[in-house]
Protein backbone atom coordinates (compact mmCIF):
# COMPACT_ATOMS: atom_id res chain seq x y z
CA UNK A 1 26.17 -11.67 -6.27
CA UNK A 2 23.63 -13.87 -8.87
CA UNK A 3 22.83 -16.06 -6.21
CA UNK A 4 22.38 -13.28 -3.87
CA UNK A 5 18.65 -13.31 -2.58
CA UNK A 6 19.25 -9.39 -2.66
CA UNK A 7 20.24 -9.37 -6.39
CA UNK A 8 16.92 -11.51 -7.21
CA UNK A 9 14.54 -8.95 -5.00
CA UNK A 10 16.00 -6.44 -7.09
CA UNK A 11 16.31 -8.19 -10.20
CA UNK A 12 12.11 -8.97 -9.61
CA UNK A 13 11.40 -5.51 -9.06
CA UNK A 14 12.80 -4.25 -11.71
CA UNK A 15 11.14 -6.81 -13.80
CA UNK A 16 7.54 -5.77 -12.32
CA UNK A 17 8.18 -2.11 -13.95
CA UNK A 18 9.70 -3.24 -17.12
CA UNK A 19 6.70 -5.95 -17.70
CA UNK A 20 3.75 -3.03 -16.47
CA UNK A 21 5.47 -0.77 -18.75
CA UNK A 22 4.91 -3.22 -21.60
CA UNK A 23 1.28 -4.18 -20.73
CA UNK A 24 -0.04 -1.13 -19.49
CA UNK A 25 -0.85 0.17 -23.18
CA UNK A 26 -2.52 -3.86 -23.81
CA UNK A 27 -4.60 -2.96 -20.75
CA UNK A 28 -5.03 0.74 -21.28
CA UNK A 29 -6.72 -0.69 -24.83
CA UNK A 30 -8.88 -3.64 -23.48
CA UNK A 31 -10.05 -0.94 -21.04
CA UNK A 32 -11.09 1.58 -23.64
CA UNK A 33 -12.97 -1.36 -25.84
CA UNK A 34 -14.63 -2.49 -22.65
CA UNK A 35 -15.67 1.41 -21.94
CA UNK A 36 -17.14 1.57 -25.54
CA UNK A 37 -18.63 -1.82 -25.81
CA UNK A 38 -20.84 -1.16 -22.04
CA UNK A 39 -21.50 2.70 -23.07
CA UNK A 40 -25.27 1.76 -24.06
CA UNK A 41 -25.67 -0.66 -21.31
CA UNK A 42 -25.84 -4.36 -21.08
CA UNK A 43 -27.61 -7.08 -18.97
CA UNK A 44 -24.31 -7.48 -17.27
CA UNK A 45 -24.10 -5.72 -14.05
CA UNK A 46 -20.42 -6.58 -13.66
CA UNK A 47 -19.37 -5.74 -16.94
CA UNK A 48 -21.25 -2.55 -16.67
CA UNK A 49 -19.19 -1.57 -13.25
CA UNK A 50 -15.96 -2.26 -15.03
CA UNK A 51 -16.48 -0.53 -18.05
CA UNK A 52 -17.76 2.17 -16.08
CA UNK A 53 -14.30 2.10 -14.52
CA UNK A 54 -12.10 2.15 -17.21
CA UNK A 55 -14.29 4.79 -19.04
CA UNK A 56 -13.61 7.08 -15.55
CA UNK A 57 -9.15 6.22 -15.76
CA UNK A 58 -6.73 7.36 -17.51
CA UNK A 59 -3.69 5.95 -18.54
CA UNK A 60 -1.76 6.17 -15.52
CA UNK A 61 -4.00 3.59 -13.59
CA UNK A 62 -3.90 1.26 -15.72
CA UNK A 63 -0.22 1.51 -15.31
CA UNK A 64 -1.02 1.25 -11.75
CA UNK A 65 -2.76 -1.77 -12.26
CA UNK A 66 -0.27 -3.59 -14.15
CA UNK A 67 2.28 -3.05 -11.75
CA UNK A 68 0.50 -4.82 -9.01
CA UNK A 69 -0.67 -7.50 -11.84
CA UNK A 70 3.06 -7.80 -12.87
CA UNK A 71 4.58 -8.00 -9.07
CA UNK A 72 1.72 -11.39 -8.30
CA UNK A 73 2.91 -13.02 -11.72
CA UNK A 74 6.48 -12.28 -11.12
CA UNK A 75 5.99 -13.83 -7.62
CA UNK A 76 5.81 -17.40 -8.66
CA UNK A 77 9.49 -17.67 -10.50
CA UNK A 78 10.80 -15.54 -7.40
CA UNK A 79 9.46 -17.91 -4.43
CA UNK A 80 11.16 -20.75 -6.05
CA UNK A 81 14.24 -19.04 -7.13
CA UNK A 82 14.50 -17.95 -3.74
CA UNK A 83 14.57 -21.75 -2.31
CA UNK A 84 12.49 -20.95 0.59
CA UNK A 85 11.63 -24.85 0.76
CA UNK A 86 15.13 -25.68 2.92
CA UNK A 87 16.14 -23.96 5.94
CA UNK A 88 17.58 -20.39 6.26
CA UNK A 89 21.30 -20.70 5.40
CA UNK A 90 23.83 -20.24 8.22
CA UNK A 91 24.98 -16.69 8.87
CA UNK A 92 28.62 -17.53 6.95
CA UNK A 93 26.79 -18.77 3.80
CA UNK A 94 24.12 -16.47 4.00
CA UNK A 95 24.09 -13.55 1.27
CA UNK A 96 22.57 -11.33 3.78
CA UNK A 97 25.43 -11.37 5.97
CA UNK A 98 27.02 -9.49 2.84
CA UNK A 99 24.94 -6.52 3.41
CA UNK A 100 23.96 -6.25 6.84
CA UNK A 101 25.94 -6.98 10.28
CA UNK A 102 24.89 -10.32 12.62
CA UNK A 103 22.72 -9.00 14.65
CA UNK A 104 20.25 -8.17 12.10
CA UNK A 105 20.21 -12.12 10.02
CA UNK A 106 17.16 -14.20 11.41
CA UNK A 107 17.95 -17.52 12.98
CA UNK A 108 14.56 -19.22 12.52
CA UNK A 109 11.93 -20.40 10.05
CA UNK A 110 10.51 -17.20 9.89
CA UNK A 111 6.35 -16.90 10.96
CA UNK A 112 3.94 -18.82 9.28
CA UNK A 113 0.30 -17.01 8.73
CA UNK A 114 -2.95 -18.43 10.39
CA UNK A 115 -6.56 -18.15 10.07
CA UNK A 116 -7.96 -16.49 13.46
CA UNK A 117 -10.91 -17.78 14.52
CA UNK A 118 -12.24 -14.00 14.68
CA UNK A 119 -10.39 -13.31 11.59
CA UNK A 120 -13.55 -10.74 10.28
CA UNK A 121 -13.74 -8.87 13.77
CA UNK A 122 -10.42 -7.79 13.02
CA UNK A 123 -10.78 -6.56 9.56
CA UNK A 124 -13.69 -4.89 10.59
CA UNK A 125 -11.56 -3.09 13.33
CA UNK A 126 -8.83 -2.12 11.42
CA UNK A 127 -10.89 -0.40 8.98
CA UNK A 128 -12.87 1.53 11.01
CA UNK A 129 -10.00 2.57 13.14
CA UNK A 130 -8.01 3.87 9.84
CA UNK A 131 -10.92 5.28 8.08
CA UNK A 132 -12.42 6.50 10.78
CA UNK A 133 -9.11 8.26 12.09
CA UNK A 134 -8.31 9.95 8.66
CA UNK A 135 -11.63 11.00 7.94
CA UNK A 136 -12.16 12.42 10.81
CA UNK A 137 -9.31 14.29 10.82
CA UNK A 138 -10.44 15.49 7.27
CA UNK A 139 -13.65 17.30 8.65
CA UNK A 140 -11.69 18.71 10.96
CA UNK A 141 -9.66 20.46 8.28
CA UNK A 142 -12.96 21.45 6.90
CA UNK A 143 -14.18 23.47 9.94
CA UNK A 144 -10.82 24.80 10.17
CA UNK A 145 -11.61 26.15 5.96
CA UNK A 146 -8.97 24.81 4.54
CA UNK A 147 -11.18 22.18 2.72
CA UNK A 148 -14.84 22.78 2.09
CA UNK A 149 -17.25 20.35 0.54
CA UNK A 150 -17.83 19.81 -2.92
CA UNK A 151 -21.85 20.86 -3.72
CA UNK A 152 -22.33 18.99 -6.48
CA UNK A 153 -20.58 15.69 -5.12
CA UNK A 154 -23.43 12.39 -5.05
CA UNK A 155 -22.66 10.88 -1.39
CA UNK A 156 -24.57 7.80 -2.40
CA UNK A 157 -22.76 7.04 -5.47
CA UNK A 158 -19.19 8.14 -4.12
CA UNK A 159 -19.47 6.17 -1.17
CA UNK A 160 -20.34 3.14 -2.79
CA UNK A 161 -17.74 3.38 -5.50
CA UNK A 162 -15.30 4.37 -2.48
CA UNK A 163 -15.76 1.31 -0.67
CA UNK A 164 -15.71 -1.16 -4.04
CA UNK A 165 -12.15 0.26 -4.93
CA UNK A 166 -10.76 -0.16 -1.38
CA UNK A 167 -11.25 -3.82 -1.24
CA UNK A 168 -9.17 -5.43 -4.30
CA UNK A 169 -6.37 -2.76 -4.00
CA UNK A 170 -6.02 -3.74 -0.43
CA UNK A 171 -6.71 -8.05 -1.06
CA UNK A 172 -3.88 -7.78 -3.48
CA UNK A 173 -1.34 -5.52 -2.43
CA UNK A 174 -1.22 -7.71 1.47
CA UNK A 175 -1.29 -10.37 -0.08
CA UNK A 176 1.62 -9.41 -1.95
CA UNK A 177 3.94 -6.80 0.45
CA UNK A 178 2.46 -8.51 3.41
CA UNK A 179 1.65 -11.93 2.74
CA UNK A 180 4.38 -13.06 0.62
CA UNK A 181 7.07 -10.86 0.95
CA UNK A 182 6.86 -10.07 4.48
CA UNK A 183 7.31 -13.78 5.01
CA UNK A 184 10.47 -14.05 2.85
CA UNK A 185 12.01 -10.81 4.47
CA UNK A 186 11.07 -12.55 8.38
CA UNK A 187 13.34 -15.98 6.68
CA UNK A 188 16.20 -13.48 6.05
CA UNK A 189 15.83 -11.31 8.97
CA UNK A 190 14.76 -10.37 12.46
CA UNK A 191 11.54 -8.87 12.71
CA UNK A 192 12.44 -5.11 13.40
CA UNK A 193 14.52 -5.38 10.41
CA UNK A 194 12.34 -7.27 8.13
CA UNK A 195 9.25 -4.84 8.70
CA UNK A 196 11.40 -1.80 8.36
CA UNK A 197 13.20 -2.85 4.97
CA UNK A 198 10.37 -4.27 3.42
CA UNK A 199 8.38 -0.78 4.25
CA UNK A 200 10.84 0.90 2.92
CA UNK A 201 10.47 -1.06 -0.85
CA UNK A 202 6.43 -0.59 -0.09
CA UNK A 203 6.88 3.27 0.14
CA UNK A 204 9.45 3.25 -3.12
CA UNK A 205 7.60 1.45 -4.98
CA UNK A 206 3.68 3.17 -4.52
CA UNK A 207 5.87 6.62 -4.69
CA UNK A 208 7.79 5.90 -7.89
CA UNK A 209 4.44 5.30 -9.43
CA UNK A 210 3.23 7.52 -12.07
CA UNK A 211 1.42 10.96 -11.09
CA UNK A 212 -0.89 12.88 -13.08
CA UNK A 213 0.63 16.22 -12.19
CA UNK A 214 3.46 14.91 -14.48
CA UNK A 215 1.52 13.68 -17.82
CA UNK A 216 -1.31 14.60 -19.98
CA UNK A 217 -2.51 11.93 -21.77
CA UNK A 218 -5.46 14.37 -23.61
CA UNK A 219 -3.95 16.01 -26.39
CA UNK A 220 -7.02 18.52 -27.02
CA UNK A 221 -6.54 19.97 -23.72
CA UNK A 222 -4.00 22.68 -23.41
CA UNK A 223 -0.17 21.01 -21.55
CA UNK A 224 0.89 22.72 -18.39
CA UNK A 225 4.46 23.97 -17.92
CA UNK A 226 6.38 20.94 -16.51
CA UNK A 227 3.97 18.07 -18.00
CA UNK A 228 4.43 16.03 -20.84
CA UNK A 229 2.39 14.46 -23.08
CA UNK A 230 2.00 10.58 -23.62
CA UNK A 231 0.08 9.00 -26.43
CA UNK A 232 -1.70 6.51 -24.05
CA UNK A 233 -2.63 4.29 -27.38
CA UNK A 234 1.00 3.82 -28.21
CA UNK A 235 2.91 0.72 -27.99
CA UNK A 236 5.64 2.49 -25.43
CA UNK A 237 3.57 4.64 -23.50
CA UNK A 238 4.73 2.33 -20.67
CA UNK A 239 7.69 3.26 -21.06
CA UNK A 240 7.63 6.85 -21.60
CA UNK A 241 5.61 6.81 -18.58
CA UNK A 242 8.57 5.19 -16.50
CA UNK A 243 10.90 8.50 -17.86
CA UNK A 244 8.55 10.59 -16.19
CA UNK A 245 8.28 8.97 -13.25
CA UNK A 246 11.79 9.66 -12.82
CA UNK A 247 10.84 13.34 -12.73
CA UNK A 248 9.17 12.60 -8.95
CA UNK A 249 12.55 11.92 -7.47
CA UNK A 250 13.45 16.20 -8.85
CA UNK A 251 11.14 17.57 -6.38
CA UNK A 252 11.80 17.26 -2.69
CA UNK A 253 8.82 18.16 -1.37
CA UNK A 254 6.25 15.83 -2.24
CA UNK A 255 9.05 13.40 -1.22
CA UNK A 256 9.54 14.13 2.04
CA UNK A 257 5.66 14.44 1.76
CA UNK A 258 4.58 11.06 0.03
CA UNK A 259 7.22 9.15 0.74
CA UNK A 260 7.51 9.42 4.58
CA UNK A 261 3.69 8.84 5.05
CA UNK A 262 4.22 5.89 2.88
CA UNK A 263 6.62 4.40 5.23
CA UNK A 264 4.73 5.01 8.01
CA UNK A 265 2.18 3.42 6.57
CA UNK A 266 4.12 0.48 5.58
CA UNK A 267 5.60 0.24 9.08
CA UNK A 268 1.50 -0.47 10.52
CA UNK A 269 0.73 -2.56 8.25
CA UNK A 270 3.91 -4.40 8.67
CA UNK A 271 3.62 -4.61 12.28
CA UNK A 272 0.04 -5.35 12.42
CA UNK A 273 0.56 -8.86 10.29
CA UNK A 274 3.55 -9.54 12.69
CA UNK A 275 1.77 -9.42 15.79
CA UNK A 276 -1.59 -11.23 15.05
CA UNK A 277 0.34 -13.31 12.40
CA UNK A 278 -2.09 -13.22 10.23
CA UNK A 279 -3.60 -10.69 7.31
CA UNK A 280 -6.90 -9.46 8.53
CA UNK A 281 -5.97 -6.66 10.49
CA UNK A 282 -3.35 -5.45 7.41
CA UNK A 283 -5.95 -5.55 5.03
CA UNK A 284 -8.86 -3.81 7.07
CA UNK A 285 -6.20 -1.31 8.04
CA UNK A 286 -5.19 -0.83 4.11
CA UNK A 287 -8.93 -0.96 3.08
CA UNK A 288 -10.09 2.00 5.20
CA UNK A 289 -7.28 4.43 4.24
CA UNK A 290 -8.14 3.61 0.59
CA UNK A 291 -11.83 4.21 1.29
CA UNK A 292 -11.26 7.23 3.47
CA UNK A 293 -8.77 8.88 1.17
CA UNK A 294 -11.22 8.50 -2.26
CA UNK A 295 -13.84 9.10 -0.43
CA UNK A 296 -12.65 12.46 0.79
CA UNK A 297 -11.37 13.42 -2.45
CA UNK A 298 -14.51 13.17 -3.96
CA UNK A 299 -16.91 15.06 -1.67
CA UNK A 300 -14.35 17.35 -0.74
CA UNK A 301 -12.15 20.28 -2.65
CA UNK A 302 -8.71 22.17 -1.09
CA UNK A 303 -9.29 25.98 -0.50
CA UNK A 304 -6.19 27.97 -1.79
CA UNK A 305 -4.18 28.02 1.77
CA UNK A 306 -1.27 30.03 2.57
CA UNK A 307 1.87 28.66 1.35
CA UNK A 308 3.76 28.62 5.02
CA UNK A 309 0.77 26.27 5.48
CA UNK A 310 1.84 23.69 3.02
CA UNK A 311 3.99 21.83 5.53
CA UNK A 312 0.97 21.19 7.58
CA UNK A 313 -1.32 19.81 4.76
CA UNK A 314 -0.98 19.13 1.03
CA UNK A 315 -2.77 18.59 -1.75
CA UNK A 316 -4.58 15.76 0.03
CA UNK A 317 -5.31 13.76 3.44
CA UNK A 318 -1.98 12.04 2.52
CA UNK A 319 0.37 14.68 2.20
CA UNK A 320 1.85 16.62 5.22
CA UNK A 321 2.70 16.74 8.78
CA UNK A 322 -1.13 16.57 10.35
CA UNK A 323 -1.73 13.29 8.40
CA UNK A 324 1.52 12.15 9.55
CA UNK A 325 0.66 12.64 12.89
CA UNK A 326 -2.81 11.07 12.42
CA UNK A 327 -0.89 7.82 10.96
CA UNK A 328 1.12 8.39 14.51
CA UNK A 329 -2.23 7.78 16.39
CA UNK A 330 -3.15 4.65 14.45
CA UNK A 331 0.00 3.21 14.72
CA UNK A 332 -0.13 3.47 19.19
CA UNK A 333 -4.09 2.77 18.53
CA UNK A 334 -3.36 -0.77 16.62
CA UNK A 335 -0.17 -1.72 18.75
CA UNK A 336 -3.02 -1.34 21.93
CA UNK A 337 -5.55 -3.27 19.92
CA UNK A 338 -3.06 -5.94 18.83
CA UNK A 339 -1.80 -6.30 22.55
CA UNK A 340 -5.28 -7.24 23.94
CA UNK A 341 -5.57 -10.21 20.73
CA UNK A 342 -2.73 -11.32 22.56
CA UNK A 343 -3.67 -14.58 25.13
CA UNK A 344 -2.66 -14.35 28.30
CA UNK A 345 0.71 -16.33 29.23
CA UNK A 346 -0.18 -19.34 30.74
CA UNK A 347 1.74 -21.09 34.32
CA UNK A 348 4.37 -23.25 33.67
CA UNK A 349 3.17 -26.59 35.30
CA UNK A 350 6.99 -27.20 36.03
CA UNK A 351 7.48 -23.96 37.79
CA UNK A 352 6.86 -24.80 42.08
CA UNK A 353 3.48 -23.51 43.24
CA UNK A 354 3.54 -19.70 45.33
CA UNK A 355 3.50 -20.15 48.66
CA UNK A 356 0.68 -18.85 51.38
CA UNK A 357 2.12 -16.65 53.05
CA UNK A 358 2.13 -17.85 56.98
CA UNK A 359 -0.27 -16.32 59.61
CA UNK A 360 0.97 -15.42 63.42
């Protein structure tokens, strides 16, 4: 079971939480000094932006942002524990075949990624198709009422900070679920099974991150029922934070909510780097739901609905059964789009010639 490629995926992701849990309050601290230190100003643009940033978060992103930063340092030890230099083991001494029946163990080198000459066209695609699909479907909830826009929102200032965010969270989570992982998964396994399982740890992982319905991290504010505070300047806040992350898993709803739009999501995304074979479309697609979702958070503010209504939407353009179906759309819209990137199958020169067919 210790050489099991299963037991090191685990063992790895595990890791990642333990290791954000322990650097998250590092972070959380070189965040706040930043925040001070670029309060007046400085002639540093970028420095400016990012302690503008950190000033804006609370604890729980940079918890957030650890995990990601622990799961890309944690990659390097697990590519070469995983021996992906020599060729996928037979199905007899595979570990796979431990876990999973024949039918489902891959039997080739798995698919390398490539640079498409039109790489940018279909970044640019993906994101307007997912942005464009989920915000659209957002001002449609607002002439239905159960949204309304936010007066005192700045559509300049959100927009741009919308779109900044989108692009590192998306660069670095491919390149991680994607781009690295996807490929070990397609060594192991066939392609429907590789995308599905490795969307399945994508949704576990983004849902078993830390909510702020669960913690208060402001002691001078008064604690809801249910919430807990966390001393975010304390050496295990990480890890208190990981106990009440635990407290997700309690409450069905936003489960079936989060966690099924999640895998959906993971399923595109997953599909889209298999069939172009490359990470342009995934991260144009991941980009735009990013932008579209902080985007619409910001202008935008949830009208008290009826609860029977609750299945339909939640809290926001991620939870419910309207942007699951909206997700459905994108999906058939980027397995189209995909098909026509597709070039056409060329004659076999071996095959005999068609025939004319004879005239009386």
């Amino acid at each position: 079971m210790l050489n099991s490629d299963v037991a090191k995926i685990l063992a790895y992701l595990v890791s990642c939480f333990l290791l954000a849990a322990l650097i998250s309050p590092w972070l959380y601290n070189v965040g706040m000094f930043l925040a001070e230190f670029t309060e007046a100003g400085t002639e540093n643009s970028f420095l400016d932006w990012l302690g503008g940033k950190a000033r804006d978060s609370e604890f729980h992103t940079f918890f957030k942002r650890s995990l990601l930063l622990s799961g890309l340092i944690l990659l390097i030890p697990l590519i070469f524990s995983l021996r992906l230099n020599r060729k996928p083991a037979s199905l007899r001494d595979s570990p796979w075949s431990l876990y999973l029946p024949p039918h489902t163990i891959a039997g080739t080198q798995g698919q390398a990624l490539r640079n498409p000459r039109l790489g940018w066209l279909q970044l640019i695609t993906g994101f307007l198709l997912s942005a464009g699909l989920l915000f659209g479907m957002g001002l449609i909830l607002i002439s239905m009422g159960w949204f309304y826009w936010d007066d005192s929102a700045n559509w300049a200032s959100d927009l741009k900070e919308s779109f900044i965010s989108s692009i590192p969270a998306s660069l670095m989570e491919e390149f991680l679920f994607r781009g690295a992982l996807l490929g070990i998964f397609l060594r192991a396994f066939r392609p429907f099974w590789a995308i599905v399982l490795l969307s399945i740890l994508f949704s576990a992982v983004h849902f078993l991150q830390p909510s702020s319905s669960f913690v208060v991290f402001d002691q001078s504010i008064p604690i809801p029922d249910g919430s807990t505070y966390i001393n975010p300047e304390s050496a295990i806040a990480g890890f208190e934070l990981l106990k009440v992350i635990g407290l997700r898993l309690l409450d069905p709803l936003p489960f079936l909510y989060e966690f099924t739009a999640l895998l959906t999501v993971g399923l595109i995304l997953g599909y889209a780097r298999f069939a172009t074979s490359s990470l342009w479309l995934p991260i144009g697609l991941h980009s735009g739901w990013i932008f579209s979702l902080r985007l619409f958070s910001q202008l935008t503010d949830r009208n008290e609905l009826d609860p029977s209504l609750s299945l339909y939407i939640g809290d926001s353009l991620k939870e419910g059964l309207i942007p699951l179906a909206t997700l459905g759309v994108t999906a058939l819209l980027v397995h189209i789009y995909t098909r026509t990137l597709r070039p056409p199958r060329r004659p076999d020169p071996n095959s005999p010639a068609p025939t004319e067919p004879s005239t009386l």
